[in-house]
PDB file of N, CA and C in Angstrom:
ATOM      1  N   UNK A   1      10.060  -3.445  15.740  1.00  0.00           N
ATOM      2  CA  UNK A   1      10.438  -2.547  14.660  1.00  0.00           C
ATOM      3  C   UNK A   1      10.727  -1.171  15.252  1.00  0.00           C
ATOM      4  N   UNK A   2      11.678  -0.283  14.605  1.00  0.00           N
ATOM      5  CA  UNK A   2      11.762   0.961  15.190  1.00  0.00           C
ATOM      6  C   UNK A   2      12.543   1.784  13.726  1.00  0.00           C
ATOM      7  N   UNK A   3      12.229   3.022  13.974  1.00  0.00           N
ATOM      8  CA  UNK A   3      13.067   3.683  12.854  1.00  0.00           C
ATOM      9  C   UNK A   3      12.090   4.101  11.728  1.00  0.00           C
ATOM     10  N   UNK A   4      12.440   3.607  10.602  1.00  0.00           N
ATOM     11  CA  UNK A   4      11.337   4.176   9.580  1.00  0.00           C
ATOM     12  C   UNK A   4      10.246   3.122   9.361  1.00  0.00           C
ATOM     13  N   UNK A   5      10.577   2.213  10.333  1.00  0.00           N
ATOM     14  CA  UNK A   5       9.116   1.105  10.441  1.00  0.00           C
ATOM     15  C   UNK A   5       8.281   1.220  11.813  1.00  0.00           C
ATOM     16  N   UNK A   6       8.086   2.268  12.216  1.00  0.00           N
ATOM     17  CA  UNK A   6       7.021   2.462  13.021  1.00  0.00           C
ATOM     18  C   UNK A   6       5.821   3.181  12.538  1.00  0.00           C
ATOM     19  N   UNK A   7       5.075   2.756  13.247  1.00  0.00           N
ATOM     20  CA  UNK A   7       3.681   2.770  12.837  1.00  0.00           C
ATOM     21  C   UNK A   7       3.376   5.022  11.946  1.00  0.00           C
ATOM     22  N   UNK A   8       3.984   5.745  12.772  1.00  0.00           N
ATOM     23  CA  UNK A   8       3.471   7.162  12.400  1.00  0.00           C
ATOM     24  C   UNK A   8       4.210   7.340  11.802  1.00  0.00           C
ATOM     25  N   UNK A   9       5.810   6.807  10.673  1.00  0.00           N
ATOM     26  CA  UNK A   9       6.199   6.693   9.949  1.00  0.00           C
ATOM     27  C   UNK A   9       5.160   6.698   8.761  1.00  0.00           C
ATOM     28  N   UNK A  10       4.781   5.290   8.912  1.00  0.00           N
ATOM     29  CA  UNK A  10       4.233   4.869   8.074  1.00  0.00           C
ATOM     30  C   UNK A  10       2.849   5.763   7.613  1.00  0.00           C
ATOM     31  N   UNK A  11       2.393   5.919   8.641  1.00  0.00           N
ATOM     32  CA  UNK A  11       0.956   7.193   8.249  1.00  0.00           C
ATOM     33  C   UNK A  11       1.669   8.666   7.707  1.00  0.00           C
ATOM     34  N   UNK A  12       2.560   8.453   8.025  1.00  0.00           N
ATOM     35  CA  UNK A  12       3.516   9.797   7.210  1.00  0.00           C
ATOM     36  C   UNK A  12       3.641   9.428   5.897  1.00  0.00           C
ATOM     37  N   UNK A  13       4.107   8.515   5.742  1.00  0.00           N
ATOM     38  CA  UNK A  13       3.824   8.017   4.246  1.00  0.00           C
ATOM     39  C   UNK A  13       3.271   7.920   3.472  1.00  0.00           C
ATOM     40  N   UNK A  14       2.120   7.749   4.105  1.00  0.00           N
ATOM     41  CA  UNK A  14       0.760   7.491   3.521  1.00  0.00           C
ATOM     42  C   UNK A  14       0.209   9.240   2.941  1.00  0.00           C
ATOM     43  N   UNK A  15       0.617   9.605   3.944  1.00  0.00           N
ATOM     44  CA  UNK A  15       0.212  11.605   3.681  1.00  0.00           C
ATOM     45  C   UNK A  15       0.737  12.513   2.850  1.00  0.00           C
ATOM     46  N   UNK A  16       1.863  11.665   2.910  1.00  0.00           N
ATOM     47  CA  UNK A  16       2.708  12.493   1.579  1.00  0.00           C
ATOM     48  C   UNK A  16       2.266  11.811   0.285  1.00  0.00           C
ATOM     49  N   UNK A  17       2.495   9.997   0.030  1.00  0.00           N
ATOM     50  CA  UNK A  17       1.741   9.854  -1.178  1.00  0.00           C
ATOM     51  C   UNK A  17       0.508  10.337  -1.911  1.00  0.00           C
ATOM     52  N   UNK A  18      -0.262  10.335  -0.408  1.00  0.00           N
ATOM     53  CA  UNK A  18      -1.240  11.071  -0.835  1.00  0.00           C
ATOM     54  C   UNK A  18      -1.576  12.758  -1.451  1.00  0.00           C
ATOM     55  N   UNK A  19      -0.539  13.424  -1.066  1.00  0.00           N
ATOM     56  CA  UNK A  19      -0.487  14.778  -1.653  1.00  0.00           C
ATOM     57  C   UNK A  19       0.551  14.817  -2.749  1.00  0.00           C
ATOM     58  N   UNK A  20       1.403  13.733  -2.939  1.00  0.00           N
ATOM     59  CA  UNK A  20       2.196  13.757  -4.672  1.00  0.00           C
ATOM     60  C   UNK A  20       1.265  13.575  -5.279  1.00  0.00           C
ATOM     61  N   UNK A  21       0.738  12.119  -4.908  1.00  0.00           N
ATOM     62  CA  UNK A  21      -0.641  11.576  -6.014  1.00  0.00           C
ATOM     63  C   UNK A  21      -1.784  12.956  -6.584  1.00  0.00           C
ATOM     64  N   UNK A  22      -2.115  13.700  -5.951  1.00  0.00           N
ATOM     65  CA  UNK A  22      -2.916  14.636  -5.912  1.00  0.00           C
ATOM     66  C   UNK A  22      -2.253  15.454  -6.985  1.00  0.00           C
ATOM     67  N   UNK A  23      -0.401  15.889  -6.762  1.00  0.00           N
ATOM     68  CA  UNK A  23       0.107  16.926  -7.568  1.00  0.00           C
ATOM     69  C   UNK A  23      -0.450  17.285  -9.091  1.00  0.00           C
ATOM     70  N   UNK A  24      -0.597  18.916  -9.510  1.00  0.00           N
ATOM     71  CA  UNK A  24      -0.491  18.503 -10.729  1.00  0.00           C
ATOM     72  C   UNK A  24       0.337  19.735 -11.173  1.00  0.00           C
ATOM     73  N   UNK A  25       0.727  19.819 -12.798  1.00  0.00           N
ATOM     74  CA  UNK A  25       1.838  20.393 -12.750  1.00  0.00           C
ATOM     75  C   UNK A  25       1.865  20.857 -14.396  1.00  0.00           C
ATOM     76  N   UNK A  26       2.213  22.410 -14.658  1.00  0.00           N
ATOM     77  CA  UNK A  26       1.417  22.740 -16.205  1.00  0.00           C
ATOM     78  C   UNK A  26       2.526  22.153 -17.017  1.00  0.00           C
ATOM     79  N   UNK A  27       2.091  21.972 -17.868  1.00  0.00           N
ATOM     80  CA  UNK A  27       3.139  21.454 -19.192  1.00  0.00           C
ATOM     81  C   UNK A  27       2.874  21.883 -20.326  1.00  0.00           C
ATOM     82  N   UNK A  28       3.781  22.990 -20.533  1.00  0.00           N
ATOM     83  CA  UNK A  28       3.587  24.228 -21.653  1.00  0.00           C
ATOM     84  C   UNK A  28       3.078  23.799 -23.373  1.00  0.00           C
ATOM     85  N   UNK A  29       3.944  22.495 -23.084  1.00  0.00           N
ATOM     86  CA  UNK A  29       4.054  21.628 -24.864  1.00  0.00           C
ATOM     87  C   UNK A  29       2.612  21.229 -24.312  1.00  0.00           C
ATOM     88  N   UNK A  30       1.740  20.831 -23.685  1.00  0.00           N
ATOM     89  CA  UNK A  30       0.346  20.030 -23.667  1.00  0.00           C
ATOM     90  C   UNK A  30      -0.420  21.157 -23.691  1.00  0.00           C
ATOM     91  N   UNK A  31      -0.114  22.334 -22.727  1.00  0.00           N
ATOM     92  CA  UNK A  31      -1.196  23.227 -22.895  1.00  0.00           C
ATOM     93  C   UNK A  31      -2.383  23.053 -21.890  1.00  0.00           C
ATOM     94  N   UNK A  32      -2.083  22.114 -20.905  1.00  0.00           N
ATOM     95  CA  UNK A  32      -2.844  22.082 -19.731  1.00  0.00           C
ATOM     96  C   UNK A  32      -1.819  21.019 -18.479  1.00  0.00           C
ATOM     97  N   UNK A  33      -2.300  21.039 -17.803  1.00  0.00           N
ATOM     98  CA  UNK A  33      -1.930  20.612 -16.529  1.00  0.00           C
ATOM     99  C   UNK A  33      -2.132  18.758 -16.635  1.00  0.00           C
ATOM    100  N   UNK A  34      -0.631  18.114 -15.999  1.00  0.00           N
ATOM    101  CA  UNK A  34      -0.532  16.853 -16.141  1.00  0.00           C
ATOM    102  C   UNK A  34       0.010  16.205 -14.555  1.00  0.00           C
ATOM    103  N   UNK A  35      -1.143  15.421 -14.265  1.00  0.00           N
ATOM    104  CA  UNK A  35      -1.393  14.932 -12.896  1.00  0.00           C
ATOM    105  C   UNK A  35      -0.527  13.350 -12.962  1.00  0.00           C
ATOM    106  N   UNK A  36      -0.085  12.853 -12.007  1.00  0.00           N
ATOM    107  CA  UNK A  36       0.243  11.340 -12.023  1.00  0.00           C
ATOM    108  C   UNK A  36      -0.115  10.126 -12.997  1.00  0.00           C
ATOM    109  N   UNK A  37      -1.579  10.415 -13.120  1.00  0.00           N
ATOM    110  CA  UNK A  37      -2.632   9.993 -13.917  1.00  0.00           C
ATOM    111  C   UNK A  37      -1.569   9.764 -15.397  1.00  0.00           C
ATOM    112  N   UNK A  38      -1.172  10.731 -16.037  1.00  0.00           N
ATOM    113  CA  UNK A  38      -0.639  11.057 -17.456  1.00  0.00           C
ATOM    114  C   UNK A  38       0.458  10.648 -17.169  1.00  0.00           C
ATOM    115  N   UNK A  39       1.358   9.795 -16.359  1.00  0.00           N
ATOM    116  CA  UNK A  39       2.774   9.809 -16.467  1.00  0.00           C
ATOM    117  C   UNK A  39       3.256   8.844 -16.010  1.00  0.00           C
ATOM    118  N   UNK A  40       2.352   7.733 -14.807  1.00  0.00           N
ATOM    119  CA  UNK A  40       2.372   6.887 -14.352  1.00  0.00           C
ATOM    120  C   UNK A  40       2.212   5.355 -15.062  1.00  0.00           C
ATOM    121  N   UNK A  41       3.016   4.038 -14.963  1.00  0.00           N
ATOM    122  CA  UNK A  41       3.240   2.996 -15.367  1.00  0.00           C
ATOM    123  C   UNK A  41       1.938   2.512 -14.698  1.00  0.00           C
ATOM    124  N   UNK A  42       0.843   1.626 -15.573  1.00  0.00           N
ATOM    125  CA  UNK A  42      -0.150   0.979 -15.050  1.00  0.00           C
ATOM    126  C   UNK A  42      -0.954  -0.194 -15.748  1.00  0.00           C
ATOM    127  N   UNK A  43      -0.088  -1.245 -15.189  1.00  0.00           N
ATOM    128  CA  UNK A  43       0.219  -2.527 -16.482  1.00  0.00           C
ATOM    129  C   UNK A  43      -1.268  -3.006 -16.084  1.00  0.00           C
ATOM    130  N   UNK A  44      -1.876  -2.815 -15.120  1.00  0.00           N
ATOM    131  CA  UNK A  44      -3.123  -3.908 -15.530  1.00  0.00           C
ATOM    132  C   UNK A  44      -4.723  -3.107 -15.558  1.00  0.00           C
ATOM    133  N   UNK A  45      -3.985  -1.365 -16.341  1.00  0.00           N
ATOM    134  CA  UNK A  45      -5.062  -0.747 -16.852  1.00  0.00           C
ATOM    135  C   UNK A  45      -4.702   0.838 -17.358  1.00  0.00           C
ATOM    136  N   UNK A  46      -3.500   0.655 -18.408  1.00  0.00           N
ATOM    137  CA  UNK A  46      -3.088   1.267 -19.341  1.00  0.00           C
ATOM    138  C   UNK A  46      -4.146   2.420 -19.730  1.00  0.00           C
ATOM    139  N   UNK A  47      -4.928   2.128 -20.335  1.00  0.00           N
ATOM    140  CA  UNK A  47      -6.031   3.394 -21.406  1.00  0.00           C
ATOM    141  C   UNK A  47      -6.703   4.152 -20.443  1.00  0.00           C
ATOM    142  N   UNK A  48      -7.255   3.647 -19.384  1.00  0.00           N
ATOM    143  CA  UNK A  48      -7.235   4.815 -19.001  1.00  0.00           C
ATOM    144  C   UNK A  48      -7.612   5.018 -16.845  1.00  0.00           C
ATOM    145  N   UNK A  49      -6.291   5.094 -16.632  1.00  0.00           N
ATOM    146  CA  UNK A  49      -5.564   4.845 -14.817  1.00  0.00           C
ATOM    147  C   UNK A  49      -6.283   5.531 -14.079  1.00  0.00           C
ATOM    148  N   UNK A  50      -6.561   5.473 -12.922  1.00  0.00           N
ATOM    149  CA  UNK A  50      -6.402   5.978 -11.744  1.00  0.00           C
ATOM    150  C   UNK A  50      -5.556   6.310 -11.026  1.00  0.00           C
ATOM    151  N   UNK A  51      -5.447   7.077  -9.839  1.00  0.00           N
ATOM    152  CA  UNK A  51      -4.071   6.969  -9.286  1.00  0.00           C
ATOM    153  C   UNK A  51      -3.636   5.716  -9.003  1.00  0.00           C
ATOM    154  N   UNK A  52      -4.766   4.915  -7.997  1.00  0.00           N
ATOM    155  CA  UNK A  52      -4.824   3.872  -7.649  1.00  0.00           C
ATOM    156  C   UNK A  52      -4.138   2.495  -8.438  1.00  0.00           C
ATOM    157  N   UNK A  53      -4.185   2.844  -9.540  1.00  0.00           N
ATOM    158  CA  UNK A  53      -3.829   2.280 -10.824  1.00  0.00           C
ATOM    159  C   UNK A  53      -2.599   1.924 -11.020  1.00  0.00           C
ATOM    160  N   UNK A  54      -1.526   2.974 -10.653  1.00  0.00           N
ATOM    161  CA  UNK A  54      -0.238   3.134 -11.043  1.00  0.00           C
ATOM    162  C   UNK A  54       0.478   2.902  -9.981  1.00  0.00           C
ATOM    163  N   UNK A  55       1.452   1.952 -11.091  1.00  0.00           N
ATOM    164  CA  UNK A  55       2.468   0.530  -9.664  1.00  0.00           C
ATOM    165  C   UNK A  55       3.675   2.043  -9.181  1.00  0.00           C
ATOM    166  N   UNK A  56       2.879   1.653  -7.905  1.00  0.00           N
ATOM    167  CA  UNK A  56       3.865   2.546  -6.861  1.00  0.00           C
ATOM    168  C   UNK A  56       4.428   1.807  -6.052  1.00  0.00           C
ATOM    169  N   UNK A  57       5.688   1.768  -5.974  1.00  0.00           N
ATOM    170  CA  UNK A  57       6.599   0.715  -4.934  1.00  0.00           C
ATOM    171  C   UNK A  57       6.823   1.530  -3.655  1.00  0.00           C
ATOM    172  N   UNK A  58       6.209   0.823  -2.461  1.00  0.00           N
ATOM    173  CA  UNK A  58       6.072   1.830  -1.755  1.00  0.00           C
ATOM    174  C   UNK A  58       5.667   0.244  -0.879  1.00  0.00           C
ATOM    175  N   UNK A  59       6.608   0.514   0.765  1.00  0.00           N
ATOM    176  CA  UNK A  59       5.875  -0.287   1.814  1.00  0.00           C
ATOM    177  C   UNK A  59       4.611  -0.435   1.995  1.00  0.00           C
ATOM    178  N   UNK A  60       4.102   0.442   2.190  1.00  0.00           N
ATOM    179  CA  UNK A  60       3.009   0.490   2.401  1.00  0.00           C
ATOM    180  C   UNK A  60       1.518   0.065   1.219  1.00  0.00           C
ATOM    181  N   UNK A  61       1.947  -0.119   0.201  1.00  0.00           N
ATOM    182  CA  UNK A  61       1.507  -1.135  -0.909  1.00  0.00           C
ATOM    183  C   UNK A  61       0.990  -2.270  -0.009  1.00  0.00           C
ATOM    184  N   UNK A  62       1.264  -3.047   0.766  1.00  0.00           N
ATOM    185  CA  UNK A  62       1.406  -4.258   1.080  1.00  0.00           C
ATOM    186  C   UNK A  62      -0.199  -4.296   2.100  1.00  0.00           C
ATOM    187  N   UNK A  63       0.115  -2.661   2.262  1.00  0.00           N
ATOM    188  CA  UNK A  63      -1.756  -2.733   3.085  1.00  0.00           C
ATOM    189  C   UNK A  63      -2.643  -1.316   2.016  1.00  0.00           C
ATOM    190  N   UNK A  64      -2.539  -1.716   0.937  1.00  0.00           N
ATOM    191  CA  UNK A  64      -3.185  -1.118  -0.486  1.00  0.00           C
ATOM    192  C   UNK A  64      -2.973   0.317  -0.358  1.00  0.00           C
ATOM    193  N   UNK A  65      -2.346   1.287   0.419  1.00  0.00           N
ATOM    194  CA  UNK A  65      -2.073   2.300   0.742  1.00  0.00           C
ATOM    195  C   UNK A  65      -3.489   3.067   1.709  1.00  0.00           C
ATOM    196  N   UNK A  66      -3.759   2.149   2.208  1.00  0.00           N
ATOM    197  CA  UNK A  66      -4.737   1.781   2.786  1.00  0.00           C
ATOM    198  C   UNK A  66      -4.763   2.063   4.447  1.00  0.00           C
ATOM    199  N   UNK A  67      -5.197   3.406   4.995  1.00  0.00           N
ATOM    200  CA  UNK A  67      -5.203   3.580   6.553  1.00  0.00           C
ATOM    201  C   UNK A  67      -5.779   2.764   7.459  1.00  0.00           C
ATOM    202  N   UNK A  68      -6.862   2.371   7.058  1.00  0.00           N
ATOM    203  CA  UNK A  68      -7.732   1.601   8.140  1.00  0.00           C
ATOM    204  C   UNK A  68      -7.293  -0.025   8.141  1.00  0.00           C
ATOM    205  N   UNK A  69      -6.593  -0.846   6.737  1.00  0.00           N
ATOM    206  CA  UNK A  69      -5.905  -1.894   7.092  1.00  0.00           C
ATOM    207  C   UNK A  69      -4.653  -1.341   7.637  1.00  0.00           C
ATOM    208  N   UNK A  70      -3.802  -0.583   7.817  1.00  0.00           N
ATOM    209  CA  UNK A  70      -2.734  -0.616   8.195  1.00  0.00           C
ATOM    210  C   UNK A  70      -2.608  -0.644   9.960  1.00  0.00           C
ATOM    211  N   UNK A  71      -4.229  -0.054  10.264  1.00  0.00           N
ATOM    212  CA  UNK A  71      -4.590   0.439  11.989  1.00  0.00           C
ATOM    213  C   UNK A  71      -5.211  -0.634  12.924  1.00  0.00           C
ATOM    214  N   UNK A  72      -5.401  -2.195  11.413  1.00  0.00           N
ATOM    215  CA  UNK A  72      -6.118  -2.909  11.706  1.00  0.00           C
ATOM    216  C   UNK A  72      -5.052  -4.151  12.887  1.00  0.00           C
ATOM    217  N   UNK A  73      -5.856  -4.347  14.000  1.00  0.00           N
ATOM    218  CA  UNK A  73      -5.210  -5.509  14.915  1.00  0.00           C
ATOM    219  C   UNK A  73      -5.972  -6.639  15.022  1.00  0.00           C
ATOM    220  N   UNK A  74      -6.158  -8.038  15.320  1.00  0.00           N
ATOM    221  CA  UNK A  74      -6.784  -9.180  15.551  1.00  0.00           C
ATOM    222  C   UNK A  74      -6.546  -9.750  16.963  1.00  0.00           C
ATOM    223  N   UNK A  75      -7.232 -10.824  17.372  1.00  0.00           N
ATOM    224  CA  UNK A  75      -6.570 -11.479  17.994  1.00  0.00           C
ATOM    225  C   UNK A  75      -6.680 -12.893  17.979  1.00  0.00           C
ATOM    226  N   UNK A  76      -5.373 -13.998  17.866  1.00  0.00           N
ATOM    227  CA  UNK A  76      -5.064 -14.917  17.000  1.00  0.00           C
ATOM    228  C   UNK A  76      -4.480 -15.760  17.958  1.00  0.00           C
ATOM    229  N   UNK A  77      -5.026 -16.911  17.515  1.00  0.00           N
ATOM    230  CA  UNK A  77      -4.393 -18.017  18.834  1.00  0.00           C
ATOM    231  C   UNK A  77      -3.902 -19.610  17.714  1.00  0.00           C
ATOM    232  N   UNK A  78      -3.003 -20.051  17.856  1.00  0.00           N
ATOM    233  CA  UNK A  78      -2.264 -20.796  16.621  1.00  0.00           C
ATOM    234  C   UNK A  78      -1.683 -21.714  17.820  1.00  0.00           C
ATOM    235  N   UNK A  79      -2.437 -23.144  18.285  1.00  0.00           N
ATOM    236  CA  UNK A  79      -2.076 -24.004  19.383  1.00  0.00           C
ATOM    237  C   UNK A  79      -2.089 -23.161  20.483  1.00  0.00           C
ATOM    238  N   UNK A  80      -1.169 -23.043  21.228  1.00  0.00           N
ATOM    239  CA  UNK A  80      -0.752 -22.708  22.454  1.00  0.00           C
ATOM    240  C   UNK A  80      -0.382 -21.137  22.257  1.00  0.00           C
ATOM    241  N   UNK A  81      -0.299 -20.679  21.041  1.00  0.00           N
ATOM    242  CA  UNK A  81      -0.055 -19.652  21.249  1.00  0.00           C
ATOM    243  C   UNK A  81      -0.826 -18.441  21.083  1.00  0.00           C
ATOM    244  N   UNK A  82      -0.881 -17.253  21.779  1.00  0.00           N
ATOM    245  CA  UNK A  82      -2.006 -16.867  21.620  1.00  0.00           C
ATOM    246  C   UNK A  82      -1.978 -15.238  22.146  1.00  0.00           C
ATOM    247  N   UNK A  83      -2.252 -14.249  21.230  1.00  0.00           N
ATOM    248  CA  UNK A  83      -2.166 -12.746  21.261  1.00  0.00           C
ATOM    249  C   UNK A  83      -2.973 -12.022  20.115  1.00  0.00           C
ATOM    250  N   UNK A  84      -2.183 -10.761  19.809  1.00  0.00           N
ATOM    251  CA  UNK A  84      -2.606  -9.630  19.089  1.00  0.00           C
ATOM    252  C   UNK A  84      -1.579  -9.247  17.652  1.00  0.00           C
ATOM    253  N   UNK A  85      -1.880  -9.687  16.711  1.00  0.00           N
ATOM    254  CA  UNK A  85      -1.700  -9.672  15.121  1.00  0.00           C
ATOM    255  C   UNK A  85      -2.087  -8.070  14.962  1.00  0.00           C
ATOM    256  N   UNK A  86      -0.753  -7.692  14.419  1.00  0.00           N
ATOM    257  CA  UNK A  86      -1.315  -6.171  13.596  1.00  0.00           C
ATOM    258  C   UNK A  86      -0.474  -5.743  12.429  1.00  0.00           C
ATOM    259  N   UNK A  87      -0.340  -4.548  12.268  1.00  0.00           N
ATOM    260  CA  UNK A  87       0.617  -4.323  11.212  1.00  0.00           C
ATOM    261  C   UNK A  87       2.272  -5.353  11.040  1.00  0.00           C
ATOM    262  N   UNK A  88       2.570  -5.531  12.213  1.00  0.00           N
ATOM    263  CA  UNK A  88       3.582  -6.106  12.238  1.00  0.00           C
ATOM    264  C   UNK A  88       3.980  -7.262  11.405  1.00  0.00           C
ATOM    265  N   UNK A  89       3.049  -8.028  12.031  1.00  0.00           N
ATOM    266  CA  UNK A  89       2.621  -9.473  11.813  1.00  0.00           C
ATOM    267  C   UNK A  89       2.073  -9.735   9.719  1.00  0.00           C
ATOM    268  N   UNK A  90       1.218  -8.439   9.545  1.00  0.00           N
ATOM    269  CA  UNK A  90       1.070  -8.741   8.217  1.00  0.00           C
ATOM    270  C   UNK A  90       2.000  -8.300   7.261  1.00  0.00           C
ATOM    271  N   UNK A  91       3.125  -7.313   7.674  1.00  0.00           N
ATOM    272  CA  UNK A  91       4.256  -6.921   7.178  1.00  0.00           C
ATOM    273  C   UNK A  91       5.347  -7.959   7.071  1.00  0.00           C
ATOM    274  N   UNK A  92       5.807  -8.633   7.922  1.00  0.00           N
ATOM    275  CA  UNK A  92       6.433  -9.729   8.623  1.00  0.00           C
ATOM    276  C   UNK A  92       6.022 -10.616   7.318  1.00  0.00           C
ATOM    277  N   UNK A  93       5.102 -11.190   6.959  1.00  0.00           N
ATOM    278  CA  UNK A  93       4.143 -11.939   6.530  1.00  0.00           C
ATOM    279  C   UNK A  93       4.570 -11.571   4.943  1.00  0.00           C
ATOM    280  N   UNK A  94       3.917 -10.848   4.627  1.00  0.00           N
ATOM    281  CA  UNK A  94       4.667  -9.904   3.068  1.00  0.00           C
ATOM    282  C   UNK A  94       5.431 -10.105   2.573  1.00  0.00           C
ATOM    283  N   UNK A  95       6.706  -9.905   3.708  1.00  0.00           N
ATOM    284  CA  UNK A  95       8.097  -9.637   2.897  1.00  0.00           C
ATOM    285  C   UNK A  95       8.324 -11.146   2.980  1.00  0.00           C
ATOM    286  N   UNK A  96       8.116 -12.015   3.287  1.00  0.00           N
ATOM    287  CA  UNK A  96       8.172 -13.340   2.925  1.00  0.00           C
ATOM    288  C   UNK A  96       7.689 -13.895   1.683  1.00  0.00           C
ATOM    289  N   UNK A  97       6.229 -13.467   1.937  1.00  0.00           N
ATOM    290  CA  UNK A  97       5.398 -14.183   0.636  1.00  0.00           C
ATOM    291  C   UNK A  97       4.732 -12.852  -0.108  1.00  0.00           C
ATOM    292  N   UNK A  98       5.545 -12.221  -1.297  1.00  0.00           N
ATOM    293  CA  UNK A  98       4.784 -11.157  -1.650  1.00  0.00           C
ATOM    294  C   UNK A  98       3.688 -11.393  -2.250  1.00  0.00           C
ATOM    295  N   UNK A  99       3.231 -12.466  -3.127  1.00  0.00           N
ATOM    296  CA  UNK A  99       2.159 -12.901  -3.832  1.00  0.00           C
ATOM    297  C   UNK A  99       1.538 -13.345  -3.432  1.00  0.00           C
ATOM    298  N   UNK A 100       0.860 -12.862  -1.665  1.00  0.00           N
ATOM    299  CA  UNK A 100      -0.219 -14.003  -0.918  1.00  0.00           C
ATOM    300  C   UNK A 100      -1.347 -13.214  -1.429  1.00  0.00           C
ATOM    301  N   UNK A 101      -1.976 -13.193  -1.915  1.00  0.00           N
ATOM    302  CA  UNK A 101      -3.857 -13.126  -1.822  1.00  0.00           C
ATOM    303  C   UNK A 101      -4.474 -12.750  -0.254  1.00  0.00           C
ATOM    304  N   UNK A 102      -4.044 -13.751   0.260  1.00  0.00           N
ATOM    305  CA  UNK A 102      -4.746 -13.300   1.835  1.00  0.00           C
ATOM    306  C   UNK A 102      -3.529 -14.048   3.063  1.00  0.00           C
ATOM    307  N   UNK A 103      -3.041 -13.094   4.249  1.00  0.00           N
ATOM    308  CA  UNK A 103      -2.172 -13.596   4.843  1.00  0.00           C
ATOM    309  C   UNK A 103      -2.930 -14.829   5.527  1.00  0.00           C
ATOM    310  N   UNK A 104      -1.742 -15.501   6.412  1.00  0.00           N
ATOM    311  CA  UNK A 104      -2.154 -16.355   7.348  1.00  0.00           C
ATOM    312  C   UNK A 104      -2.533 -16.051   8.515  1.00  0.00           C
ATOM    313  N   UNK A 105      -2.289 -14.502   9.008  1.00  0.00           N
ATOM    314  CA  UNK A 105      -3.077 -14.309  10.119  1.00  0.00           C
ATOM    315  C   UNK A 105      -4.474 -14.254  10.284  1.00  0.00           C
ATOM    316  N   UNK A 106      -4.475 -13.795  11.594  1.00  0.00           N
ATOM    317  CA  UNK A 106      -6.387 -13.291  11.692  1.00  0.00           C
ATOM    318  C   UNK A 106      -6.462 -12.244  10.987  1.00  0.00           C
ATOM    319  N   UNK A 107      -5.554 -11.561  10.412  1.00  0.00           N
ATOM    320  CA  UNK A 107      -5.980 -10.514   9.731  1.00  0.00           C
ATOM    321  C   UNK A 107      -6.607 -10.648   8.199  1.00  0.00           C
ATOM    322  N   UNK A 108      -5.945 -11.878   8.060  1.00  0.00           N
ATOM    323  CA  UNK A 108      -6.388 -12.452   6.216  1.00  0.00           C
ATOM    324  C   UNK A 108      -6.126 -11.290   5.734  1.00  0.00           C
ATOM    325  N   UNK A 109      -5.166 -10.505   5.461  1.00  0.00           N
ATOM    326  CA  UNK A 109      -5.522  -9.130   4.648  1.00  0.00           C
ATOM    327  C   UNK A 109      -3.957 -10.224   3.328  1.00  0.00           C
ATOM    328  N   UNK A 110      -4.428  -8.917   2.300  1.00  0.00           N
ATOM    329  CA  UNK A 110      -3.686  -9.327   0.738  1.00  0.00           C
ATOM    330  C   UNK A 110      -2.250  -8.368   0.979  1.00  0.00           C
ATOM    331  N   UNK A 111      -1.097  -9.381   0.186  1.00  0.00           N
ATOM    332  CA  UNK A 111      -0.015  -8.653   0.443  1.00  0.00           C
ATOM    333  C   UNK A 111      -0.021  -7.900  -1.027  1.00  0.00           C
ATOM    334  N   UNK A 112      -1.049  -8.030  -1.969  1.00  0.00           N
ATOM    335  CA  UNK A 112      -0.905  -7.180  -3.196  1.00  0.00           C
ATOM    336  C   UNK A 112      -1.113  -5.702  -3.222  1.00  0.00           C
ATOM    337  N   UNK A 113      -0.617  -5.354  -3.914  1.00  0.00           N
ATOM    338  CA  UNK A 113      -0.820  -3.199  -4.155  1.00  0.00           C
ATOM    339  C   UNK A 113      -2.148  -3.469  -4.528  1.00  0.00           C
ATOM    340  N   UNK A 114      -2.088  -2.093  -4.239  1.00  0.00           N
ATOM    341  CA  UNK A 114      -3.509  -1.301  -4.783  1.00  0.00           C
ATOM    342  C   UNK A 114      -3.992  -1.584  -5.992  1.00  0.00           C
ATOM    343  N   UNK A 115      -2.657  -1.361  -7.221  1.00  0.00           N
ATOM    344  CA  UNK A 115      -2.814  -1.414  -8.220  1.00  0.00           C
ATOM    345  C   UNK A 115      -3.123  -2.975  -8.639  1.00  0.00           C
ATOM    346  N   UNK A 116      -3.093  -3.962  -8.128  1.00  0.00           N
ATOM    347  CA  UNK A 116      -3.195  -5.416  -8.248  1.00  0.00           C
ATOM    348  C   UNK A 116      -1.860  -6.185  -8.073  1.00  0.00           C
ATOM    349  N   UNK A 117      -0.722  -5.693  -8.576  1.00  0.00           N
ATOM    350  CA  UNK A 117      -0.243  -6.295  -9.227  1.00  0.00           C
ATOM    351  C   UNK A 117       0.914  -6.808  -7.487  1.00  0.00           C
ATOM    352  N   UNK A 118       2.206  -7.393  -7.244  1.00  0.00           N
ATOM    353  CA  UNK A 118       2.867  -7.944  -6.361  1.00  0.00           C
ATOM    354  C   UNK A 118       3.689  -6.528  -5.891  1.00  0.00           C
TER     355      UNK A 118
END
């Protein structure tokens, strides 16, 4: 991978979601300040969200927006073959099967968002 799929890309990503998510912003007609929280789509917990909550389409969904799975490596031997599983491998993995629960690597990690949903 190279380009906007390398690894400090991706932690760039992660740094900025993390400081939109945070944004908040006054809204004169409310009369107080309205964060992500108030504005965000969050089908499998409507009344009342988290950030975490709200379906953000975003690569990095695929490791829950999540630093320490994204930093996470294994090492995986499948017959004869035999190395080091990391982001790659569970990305790789993803965009194939978005609705896995848990990949097939050593990593077993979930290709679902944060928010639950695919």
């Amino acid at each position: 991978f190279s380009g906007v799929l390398a690894l400090d890309v991706l932690q760039a990503l992660l740094e900025l979601q993390d400081a939109l998510a945070g944004t908040a912003a006054w809204a004169p007609g409310a009369g107080r300040n309205v964060t992500l929280r108030d504005v965000c789509y969050a089908p499998l917990n409507p009344a009342e969200p988290r950030v975490g909550d709200c379906a953000v389409s975003s690569v990095t969904q695929y490791f829950q927006n999540n630093r320490s799975r994204l930093a996470l490596s294994a090492w995986q031997q499948d017959g004869e073959r035999q190395g080091t599983v990391d982001w790659h491998d569970h990305l790789i993995y993803c965009v194939n099967s978005p609705l896995s629960f848990k990949d097939l690597t050593a990593l077993e990690l979930s290709c679902m968002a944060e928010y639950g949903g695919p």
